[in-house]
PDB file of N, CA and C in Angstrom:
ATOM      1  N   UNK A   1      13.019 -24.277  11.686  1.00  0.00           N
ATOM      2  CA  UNK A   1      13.434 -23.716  10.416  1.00  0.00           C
ATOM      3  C   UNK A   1      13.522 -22.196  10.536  1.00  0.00           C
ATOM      4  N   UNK A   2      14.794 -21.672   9.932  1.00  0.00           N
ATOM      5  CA  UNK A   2      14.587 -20.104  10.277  1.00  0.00           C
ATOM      6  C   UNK A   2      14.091 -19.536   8.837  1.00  0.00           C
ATOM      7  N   UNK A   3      13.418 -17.975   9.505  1.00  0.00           N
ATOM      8  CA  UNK A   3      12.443 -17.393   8.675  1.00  0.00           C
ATOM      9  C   UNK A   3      13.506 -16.871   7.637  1.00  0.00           C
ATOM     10  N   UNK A   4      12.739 -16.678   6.626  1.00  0.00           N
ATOM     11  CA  UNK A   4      13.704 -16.310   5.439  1.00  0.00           C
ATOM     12  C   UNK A   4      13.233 -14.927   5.406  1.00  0.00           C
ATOM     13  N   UNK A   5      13.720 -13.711   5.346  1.00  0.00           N
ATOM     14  CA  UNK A   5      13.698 -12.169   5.304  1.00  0.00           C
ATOM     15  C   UNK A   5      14.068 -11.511   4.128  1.00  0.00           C
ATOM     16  N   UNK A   6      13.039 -11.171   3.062  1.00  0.00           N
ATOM     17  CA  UNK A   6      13.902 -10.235   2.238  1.00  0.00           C
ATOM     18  C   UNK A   6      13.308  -8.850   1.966  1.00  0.00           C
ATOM     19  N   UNK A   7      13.647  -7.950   0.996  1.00  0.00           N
ATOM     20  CA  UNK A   7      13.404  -6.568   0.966  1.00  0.00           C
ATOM     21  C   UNK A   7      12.143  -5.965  -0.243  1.00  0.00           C
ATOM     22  N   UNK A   8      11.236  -5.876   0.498  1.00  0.00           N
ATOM     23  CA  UNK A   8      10.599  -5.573  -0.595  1.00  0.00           C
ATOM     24  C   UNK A   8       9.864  -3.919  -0.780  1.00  0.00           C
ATOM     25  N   UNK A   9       9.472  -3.599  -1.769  1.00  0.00           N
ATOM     26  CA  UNK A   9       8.732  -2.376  -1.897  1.00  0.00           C
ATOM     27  C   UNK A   9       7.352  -2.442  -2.402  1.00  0.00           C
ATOM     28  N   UNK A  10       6.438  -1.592  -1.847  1.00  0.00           N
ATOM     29  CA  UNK A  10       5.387  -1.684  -2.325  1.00  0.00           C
ATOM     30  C   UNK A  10       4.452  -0.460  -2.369  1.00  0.00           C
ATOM     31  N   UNK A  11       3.792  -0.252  -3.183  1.00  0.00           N
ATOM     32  CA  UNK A  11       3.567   0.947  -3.749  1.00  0.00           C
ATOM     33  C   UNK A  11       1.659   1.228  -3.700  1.00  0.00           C
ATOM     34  N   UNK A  12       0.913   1.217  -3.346  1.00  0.00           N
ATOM     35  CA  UNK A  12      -0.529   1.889  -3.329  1.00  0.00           C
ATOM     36  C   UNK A  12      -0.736   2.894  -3.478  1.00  0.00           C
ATOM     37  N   UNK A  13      -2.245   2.843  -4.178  1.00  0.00           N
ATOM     38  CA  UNK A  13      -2.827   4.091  -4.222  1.00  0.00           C
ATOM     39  C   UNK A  13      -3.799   4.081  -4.107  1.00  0.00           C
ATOM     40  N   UNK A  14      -4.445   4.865  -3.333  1.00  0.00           N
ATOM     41  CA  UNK A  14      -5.854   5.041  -2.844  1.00  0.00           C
ATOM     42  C   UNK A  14      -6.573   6.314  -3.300  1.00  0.00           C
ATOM     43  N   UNK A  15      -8.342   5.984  -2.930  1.00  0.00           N
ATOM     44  CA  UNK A  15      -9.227   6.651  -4.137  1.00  0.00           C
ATOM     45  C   UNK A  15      -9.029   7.934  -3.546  1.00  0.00           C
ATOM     46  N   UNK A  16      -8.545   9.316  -4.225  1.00  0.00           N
ATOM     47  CA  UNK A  16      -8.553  10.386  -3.601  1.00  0.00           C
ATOM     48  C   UNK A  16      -9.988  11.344  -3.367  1.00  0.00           C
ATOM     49  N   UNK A  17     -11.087  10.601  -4.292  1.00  0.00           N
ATOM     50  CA  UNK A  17     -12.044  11.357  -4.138  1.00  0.00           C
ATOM     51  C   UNK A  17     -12.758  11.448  -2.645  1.00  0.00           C
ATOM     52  N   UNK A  18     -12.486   9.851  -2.043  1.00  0.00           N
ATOM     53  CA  UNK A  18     -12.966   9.795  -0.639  1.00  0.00           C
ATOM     54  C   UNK A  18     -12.684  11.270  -0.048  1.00  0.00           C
ATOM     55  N   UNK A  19     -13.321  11.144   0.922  1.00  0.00           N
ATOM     56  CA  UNK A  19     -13.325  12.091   2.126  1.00  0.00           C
ATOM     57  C   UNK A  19     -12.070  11.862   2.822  1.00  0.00           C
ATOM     58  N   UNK A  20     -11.108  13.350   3.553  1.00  0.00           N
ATOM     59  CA  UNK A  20      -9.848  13.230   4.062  1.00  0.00           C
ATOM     60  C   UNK A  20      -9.728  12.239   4.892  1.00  0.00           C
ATOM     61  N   UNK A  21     -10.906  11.982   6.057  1.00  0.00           N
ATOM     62  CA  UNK A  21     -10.879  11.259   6.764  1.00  0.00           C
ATOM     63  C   UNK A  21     -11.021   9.626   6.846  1.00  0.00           C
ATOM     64  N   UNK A  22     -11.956   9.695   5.601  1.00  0.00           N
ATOM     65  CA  UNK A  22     -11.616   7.802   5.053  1.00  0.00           C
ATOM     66  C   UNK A  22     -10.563   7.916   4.048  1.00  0.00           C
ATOM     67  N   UNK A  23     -10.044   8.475   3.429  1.00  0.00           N
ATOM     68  CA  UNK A  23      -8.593   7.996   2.796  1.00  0.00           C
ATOM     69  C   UNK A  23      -7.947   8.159   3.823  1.00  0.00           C
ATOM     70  N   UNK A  24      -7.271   8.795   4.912  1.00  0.00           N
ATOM     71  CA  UNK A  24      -6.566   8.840   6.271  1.00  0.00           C
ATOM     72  C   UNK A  24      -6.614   7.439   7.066  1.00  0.00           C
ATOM     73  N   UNK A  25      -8.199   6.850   7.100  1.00  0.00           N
ATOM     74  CA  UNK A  25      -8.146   5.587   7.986  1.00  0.00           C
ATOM     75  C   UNK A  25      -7.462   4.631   6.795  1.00  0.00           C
ATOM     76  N   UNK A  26      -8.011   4.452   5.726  1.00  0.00           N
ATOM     77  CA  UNK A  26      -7.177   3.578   4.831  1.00  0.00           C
ATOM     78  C   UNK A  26      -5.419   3.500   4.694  1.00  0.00           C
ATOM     79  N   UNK A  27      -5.054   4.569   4.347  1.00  0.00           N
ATOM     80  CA  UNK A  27      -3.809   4.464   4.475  1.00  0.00           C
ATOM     81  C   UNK A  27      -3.027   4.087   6.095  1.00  0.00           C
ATOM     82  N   UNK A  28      -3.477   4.520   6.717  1.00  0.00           N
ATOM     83  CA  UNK A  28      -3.046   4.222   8.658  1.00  0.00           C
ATOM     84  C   UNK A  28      -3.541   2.253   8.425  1.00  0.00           C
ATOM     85  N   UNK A  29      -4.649   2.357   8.394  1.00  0.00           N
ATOM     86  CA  UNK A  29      -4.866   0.774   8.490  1.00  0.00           C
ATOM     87  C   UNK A  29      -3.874   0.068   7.430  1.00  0.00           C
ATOM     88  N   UNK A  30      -3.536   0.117   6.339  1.00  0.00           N
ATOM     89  CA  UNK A  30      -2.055  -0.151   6.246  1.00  0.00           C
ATOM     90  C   UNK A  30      -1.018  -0.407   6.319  1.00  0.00           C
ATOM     91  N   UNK A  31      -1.010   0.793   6.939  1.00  0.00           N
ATOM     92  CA  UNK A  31       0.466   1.396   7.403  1.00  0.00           C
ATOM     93  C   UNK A  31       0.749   0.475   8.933  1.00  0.00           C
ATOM     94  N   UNK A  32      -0.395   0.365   9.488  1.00  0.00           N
ATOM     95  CA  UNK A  32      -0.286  -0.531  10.604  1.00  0.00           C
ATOM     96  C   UNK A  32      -0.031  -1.961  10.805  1.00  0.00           C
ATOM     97  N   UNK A  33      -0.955  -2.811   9.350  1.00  0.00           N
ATOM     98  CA  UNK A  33      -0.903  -3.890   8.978  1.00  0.00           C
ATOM     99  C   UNK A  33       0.629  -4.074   8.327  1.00  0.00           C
ATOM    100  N   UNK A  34       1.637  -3.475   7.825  1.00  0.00           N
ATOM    101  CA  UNK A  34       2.662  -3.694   7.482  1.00  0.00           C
ATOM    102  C   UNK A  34       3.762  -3.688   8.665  1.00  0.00           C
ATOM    103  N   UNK A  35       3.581  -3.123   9.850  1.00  0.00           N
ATOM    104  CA  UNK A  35       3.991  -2.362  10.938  1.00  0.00           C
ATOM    105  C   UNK A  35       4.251  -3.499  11.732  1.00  0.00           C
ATOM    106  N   UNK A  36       3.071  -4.238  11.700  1.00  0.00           N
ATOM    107  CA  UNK A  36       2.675  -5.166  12.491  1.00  0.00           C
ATOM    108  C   UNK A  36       3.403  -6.482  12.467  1.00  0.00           C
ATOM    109  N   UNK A  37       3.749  -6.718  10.566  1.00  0.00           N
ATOM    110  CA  UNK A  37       4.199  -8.139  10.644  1.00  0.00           C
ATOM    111  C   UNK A  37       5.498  -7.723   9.686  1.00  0.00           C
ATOM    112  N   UNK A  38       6.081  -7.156   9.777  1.00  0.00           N
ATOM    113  CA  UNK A  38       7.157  -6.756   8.670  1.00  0.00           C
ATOM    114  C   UNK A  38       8.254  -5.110   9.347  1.00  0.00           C
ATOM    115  N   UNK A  39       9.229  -5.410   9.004  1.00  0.00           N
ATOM    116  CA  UNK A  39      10.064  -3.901   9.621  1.00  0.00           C
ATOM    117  C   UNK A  39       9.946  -2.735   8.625  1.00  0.00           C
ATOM    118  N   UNK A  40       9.506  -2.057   9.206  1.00  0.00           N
ATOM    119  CA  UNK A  40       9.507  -0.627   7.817  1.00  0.00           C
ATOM    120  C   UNK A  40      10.533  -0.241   7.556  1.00  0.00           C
ATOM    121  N   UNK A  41      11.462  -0.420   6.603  1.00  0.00           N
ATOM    122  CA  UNK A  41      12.999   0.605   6.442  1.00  0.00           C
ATOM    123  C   UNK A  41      12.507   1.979   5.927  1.00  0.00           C
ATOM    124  N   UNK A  42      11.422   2.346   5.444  1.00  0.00           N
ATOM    125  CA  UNK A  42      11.190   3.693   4.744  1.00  0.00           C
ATOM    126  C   UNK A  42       9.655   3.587   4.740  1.00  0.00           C
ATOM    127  N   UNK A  43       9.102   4.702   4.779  1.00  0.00           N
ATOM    128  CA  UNK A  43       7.886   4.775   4.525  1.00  0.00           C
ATOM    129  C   UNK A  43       7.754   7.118   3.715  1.00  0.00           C
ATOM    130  N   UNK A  44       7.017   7.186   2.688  1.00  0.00           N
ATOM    131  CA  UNK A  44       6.826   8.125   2.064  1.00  0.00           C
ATOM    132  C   UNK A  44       5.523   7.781   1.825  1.00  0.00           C
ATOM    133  N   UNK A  45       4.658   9.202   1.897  1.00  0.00           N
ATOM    134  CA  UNK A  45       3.054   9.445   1.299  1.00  0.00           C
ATOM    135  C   UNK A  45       3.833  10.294   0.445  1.00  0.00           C
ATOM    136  N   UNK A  46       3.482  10.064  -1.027  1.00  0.00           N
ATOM    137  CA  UNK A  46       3.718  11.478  -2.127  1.00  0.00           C
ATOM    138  C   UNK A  46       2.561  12.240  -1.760  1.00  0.00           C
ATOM    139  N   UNK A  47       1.548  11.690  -1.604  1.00  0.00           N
ATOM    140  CA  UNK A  47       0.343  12.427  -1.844  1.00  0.00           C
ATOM    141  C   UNK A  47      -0.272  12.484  -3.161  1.00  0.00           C
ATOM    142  N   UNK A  48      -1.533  13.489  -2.988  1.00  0.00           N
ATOM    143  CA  UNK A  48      -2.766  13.384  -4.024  1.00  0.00           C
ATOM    144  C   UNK A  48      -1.988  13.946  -5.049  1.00  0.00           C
ATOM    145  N   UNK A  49      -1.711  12.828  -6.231  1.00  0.00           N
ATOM    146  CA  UNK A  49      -1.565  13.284  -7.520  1.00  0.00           C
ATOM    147  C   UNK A  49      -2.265  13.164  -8.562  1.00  0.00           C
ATOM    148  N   UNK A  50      -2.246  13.421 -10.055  1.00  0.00           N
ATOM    149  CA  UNK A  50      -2.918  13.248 -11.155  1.00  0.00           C
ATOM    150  C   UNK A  50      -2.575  11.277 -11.961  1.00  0.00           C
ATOM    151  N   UNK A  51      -3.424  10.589 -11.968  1.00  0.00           N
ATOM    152  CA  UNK A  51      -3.154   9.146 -12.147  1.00  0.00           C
ATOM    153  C   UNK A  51      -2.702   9.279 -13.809  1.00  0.00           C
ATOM    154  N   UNK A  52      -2.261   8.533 -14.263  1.00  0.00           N
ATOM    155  CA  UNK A  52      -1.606   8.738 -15.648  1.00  0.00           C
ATOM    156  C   UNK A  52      -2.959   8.255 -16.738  1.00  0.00           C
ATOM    157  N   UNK A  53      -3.962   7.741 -16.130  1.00  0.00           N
ATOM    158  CA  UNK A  53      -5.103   7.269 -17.048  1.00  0.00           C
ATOM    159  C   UNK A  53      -6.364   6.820 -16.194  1.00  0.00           C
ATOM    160  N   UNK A  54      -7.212   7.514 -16.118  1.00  0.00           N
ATOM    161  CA  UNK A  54      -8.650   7.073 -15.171  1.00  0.00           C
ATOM    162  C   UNK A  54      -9.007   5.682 -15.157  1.00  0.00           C
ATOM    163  N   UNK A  55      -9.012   5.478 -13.764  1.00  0.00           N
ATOM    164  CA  UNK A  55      -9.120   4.480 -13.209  1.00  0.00           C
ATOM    165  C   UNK A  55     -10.795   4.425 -12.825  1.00  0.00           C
ATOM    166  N   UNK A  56     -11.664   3.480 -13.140  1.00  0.00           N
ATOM    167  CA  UNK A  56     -13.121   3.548 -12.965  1.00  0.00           C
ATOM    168  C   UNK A  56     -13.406   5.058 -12.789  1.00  0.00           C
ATOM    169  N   UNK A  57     -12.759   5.171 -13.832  1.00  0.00           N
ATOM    170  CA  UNK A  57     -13.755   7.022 -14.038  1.00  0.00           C
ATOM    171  C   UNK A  57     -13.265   7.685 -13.004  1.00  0.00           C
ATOM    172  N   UNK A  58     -11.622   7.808 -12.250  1.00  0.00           N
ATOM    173  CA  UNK A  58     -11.432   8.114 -11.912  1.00  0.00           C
ATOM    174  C   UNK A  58     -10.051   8.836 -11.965  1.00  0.00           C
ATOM    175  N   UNK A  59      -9.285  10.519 -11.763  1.00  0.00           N
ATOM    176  CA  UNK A  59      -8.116  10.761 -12.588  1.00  0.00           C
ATOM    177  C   UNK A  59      -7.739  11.130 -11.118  1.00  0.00           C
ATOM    178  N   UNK A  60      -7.794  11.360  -9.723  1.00  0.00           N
ATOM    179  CA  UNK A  60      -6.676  11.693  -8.910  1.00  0.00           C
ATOM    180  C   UNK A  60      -6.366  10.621  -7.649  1.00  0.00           C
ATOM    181  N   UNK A  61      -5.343  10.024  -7.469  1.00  0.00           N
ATOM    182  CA  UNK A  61      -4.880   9.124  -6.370  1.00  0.00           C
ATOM    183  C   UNK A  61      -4.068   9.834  -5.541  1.00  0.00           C
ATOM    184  N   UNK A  62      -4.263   8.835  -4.534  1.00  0.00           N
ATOM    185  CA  UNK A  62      -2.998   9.296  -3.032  1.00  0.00           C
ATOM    186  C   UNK A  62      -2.223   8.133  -3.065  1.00  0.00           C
ATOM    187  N   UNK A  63      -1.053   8.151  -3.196  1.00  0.00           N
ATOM    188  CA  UNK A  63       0.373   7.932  -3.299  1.00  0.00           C
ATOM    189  C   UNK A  63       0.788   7.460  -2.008  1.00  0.00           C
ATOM    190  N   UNK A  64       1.046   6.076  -1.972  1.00  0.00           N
ATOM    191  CA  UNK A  64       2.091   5.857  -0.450  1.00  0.00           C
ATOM    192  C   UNK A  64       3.169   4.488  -1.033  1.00  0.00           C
ATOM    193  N   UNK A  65       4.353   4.837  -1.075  1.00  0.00           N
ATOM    194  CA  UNK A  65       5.370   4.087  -0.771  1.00  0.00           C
ATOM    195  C   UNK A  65       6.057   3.994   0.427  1.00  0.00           C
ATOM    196  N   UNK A  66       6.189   1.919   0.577  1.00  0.00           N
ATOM    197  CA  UNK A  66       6.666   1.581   1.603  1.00  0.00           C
ATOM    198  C   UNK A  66       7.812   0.525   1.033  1.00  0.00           C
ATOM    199  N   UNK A  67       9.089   0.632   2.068  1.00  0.00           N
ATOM    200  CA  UNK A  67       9.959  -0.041   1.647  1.00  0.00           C
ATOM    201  C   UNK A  67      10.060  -1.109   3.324  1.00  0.00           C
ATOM    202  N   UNK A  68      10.079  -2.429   2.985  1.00  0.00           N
ATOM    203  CA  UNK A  68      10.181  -3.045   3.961  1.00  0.00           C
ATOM    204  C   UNK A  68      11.198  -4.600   4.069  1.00  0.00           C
ATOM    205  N   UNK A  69      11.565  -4.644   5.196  1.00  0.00           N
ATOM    206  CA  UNK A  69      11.869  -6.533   5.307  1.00  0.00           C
ATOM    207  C   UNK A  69      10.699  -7.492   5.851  1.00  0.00           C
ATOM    208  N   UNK A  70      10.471  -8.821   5.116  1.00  0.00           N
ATOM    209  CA  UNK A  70       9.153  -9.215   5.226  1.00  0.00           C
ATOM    210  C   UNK A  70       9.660 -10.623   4.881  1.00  0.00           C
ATOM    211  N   UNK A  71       8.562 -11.731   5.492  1.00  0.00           N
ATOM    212  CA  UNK A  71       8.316 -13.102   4.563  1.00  0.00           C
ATOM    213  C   UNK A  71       7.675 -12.907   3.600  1.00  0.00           C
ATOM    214  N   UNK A  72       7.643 -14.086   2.794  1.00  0.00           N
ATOM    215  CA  UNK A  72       6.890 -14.004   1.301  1.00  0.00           C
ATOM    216  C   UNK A  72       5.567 -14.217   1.850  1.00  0.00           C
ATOM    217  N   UNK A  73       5.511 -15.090   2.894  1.00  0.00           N
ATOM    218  CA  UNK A  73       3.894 -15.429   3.324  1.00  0.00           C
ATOM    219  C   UNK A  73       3.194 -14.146   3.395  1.00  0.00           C
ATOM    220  N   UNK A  74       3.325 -13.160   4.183  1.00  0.00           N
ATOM    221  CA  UNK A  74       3.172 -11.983   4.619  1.00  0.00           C
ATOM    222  C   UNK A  74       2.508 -10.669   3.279  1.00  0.00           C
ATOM    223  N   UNK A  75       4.085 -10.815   2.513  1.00  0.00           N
ATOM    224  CA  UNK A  75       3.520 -10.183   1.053  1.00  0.00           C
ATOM    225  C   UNK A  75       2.109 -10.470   0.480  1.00  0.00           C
ATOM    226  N   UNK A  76       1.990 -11.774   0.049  1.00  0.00           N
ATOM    227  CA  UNK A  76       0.969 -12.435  -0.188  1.00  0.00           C
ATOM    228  C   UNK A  76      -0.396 -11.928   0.702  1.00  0.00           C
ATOM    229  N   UNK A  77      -0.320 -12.345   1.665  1.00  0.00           N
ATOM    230  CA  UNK A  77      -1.851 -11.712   2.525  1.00  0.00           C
ATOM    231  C   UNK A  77      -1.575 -10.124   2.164  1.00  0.00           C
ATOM    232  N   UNK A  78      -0.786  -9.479   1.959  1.00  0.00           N
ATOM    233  CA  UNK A  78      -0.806  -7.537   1.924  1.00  0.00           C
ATOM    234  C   UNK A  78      -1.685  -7.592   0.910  1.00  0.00           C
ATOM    235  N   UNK A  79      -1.074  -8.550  -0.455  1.00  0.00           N
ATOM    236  CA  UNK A  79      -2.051  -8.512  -1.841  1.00  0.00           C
ATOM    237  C   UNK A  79      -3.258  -8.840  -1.563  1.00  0.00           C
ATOM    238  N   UNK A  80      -3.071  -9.786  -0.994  1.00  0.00           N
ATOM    239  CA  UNK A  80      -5.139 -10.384  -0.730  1.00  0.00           C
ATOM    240  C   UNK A  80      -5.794  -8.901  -0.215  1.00  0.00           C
ATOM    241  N   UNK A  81      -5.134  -8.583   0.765  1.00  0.00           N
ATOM    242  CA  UNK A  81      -6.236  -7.506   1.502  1.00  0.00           C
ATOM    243  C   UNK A  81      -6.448  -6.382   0.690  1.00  0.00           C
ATOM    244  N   UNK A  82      -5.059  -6.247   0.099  1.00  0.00           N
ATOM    245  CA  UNK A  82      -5.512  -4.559  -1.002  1.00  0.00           C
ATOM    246  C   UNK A  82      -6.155  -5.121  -1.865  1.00  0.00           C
ATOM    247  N   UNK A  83      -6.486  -6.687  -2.583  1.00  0.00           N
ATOM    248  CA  UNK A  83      -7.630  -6.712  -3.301  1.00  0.00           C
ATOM    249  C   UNK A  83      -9.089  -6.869  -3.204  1.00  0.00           C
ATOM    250  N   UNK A  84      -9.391  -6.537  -1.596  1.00  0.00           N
ATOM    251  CA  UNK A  84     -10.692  -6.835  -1.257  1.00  0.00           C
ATOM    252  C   UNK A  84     -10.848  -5.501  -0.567  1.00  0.00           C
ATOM    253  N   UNK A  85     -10.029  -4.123  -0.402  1.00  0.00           N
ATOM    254  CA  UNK A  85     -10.799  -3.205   0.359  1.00  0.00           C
ATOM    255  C   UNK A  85     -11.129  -2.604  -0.989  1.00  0.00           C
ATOM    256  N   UNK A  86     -12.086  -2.086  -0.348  1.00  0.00           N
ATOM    257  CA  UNK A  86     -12.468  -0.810  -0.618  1.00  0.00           C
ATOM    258  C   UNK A  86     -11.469   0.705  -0.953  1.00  0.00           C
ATOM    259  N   UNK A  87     -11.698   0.764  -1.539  1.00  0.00           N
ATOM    260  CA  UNK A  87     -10.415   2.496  -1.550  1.00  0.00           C
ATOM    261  C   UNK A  87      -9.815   2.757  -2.189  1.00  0.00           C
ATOM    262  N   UNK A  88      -8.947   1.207  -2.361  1.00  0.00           N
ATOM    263  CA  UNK A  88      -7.587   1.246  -2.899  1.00  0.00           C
ATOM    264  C   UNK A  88      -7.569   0.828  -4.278  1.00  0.00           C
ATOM    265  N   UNK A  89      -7.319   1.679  -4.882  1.00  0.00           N
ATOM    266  CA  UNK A  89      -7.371   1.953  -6.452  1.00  0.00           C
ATOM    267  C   UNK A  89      -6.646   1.057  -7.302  1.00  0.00           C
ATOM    268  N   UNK A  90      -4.854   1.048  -7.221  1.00  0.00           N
ATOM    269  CA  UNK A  90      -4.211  -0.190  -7.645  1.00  0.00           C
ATOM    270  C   UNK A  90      -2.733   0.044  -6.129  1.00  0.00           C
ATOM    271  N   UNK A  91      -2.054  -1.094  -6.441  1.00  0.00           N
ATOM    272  CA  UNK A  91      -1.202  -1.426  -5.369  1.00  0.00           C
ATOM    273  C   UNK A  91      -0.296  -2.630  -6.508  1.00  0.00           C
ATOM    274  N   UNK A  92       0.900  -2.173  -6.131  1.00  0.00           N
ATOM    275  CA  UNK A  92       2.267  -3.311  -6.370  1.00  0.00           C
ATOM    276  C   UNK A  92       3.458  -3.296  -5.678  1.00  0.00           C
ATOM    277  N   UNK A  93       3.676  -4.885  -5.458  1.00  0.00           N
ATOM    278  CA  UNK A  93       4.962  -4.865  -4.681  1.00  0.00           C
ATOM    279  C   UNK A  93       5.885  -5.787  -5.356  1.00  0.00           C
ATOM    280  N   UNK A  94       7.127  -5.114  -5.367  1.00  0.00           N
ATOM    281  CA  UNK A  94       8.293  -5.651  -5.984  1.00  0.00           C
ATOM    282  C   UNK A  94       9.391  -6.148  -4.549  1.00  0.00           C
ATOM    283  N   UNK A  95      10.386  -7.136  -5.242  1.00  0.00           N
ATOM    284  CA  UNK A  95      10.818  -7.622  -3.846  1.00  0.00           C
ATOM    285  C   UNK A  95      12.580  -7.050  -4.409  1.00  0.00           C
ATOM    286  N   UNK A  96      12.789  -6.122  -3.931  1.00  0.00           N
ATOM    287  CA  UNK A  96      13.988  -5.122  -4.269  1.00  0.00           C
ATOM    288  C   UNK A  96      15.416  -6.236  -4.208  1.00  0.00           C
TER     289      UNK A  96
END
C-alpha cells in the first residue's frame, strides 16, 4: 500500500522562562524528531515573544513554525510527545 503524504503546519511554543540552554535542547529535539520522519519544506523560530494571555502564570514564549510533508500516523505521535514534555507551553498543527 503506498504511503499517503500531505502538507502540514505546525506551530509550538515553548516556556521562555527556561534557561537558553534548555529551551535550545527542546526546540533542536524537535526540530530533529520532525527531521527524522517527515520532509521539512520551511522551518522559522520567531522567537521570544509576549503570549497574548498567561499561560500557568506565564506571559513570554519562544515561537517555532514548521511547515512539513508527513503521514497522519506521524502527526499524531508529534501531538502525543508535545503533550508529555516538559517546556512546551501550547503547540498546533493544521494540515495546509
Amino acid at each position: 500500500m503506498e504511503k499517503i503524504v500531505h502538507d502540514y503546519e505546525t506551530m509550538f511554543i515553548v516556556n521562555a522562562t527556561l534557561e537558553e540552554d534548555a529551551m535550545r535542547a527542546i526546540v533542536d529535539k524537535f526540530k530533529a524528531l520532525i527531521e527524522a520522519n517527515a520532509e521539512i519544506t520551511e522551518y522559522n523560530e520567531w522567537g521570544k515573544r509576549k503570549l497574548a494571555y498567561p499561560i500557568d502564570d506565564i506571559n513570554d514564549g519562544f515561537y517555532v513554525l514548521v511547515n512539513y510533508k508527513a503521514e497522519a500516523s506521524f502527526v499524531a505521535e508529534l501531538d502525543r510527545n508535545f503533550n508529555i514534555a516538559d517546556g512546551i507551553l501550547r503547540s498546533m498543527t493544521i494540515r495546509a
